[in-house]
Protein backbone atom coordinates (compact mmCIF):
# COMPACT_ATOMS: atom_id res chain seq x y z
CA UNK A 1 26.60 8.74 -22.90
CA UNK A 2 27.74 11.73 -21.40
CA UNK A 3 25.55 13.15 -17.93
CA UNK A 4 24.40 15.55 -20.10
CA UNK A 5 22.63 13.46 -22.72
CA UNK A 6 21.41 11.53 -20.12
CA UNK A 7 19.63 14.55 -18.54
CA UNK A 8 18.23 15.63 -21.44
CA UNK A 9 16.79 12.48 -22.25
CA UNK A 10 15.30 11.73 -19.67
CA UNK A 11 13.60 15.49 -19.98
CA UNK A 12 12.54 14.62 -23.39
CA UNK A 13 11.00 11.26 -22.05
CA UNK A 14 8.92 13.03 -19.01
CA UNK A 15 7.61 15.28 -21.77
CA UNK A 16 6.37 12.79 -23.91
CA UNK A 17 4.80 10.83 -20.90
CA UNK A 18 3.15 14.20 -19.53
CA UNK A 19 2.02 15.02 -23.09
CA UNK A 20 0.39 11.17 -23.53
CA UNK A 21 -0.61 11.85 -19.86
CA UNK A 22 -2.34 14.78 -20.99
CA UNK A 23 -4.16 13.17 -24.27
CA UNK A 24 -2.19 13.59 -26.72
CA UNK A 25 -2.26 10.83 -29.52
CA UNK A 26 0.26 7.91 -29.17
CA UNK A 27 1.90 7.53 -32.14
CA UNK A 28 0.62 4.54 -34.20
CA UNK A 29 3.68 2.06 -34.62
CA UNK A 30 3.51 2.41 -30.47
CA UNK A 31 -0.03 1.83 -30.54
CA UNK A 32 -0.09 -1.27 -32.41
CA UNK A 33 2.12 -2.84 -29.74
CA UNK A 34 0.33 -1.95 -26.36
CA UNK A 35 -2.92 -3.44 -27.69
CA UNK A 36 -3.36 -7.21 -28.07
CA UNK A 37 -6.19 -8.85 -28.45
CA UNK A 38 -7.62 -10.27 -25.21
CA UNK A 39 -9.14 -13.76 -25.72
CA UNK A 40 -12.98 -13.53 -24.11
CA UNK A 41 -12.27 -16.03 -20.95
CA UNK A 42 -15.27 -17.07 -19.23
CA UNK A 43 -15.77 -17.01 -15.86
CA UNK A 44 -18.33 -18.70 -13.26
CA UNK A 45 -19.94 -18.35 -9.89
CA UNK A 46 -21.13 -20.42 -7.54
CA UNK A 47 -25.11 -19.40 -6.45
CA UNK A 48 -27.24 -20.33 -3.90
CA UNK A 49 -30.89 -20.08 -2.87
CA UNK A 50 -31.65 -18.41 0.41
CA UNK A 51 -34.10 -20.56 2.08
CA UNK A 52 -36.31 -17.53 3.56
CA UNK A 53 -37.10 -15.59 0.75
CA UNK A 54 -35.89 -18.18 -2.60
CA UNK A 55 -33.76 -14.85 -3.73
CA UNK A 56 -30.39 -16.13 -5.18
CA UNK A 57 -27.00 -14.89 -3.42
CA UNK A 58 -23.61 -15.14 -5.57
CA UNK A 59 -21.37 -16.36 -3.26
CA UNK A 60 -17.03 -16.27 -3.83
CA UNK A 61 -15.45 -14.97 -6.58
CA UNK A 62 -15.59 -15.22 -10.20
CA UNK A 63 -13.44 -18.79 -11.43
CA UNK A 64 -12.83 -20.67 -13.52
CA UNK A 65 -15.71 -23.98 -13.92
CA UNK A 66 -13.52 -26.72 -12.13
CA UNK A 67 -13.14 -24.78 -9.34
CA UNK A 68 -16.49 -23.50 -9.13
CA UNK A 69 -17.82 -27.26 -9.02
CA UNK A 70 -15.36 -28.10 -6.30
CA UNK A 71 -16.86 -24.93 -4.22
CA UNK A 72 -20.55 -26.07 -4.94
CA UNK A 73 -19.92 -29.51 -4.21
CA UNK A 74 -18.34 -28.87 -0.70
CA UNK A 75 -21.33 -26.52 -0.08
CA UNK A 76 -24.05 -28.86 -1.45
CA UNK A 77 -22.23 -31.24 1.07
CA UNK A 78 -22.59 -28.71 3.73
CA UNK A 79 -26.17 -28.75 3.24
CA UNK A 80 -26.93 -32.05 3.48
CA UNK A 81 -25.18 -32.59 6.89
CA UNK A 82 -27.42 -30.27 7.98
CA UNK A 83 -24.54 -27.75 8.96
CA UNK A 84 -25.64 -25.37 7.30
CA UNK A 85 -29.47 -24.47 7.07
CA UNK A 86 -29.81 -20.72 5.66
CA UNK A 87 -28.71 -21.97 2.19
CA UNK A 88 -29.74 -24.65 -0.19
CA UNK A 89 -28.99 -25.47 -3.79
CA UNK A 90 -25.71 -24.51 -4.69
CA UNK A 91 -25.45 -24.27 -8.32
CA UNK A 92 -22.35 -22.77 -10.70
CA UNK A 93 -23.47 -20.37 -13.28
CA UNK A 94 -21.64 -18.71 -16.30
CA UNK A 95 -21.01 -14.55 -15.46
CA UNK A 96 -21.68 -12.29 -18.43
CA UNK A 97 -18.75 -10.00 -19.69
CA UNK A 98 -19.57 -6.30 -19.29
CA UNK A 99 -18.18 -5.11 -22.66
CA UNK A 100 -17.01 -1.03 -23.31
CA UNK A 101 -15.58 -1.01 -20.13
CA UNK A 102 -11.52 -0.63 -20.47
């Protein structure tokens, strides 16, 4: 390719990105490959009970269920050293997806 074609395609591409940018329609065939399916994963929390006011507090981030367990576990084991007194009950819980949201 000459410099020349190259300039001008890369013009052409900028104007179809600004133009997408800008809402215009993606052509179908280019459509159909951006979107896959996403398979509905689900994820869990560990929870515990405050001892003052029984009000539960999430507590790390969302994981998978193994991991979860190994978090509660070392927590639950926490507790019953008696290192750590503000919490009791660790438990892992299932999340609910928030669907619509892209």
């Amino acid at each position: 390719m000459t410099s020349r074609q190259i300039r001008r395609l890369r013009r052409q591409f900028a104007e179809q990105v600004d133009r997408e940018r800008n809402g215009a329609p993606i052509p179908g065939d280019i459509l159909e490959r951006m979107t896959k399916p996403k398979s509905p994963d689900v994820l869990f929390q560990v929870v515990v009970t405050v001892r003052e006011n029984r009000a539960l507090l999430p507590v790390g981030p969302a994981m998978n269920r193994d991991a979860c367990g190994l978090m509660a576990e070392a927590v639950n084991k926490q507790i019953a050293l008696g290192r750590e007194r503000t919490w009791m009950n660790a438990a892992v819980v299932p999340l609910t997806p928030i669907t619509g949201v892209h």
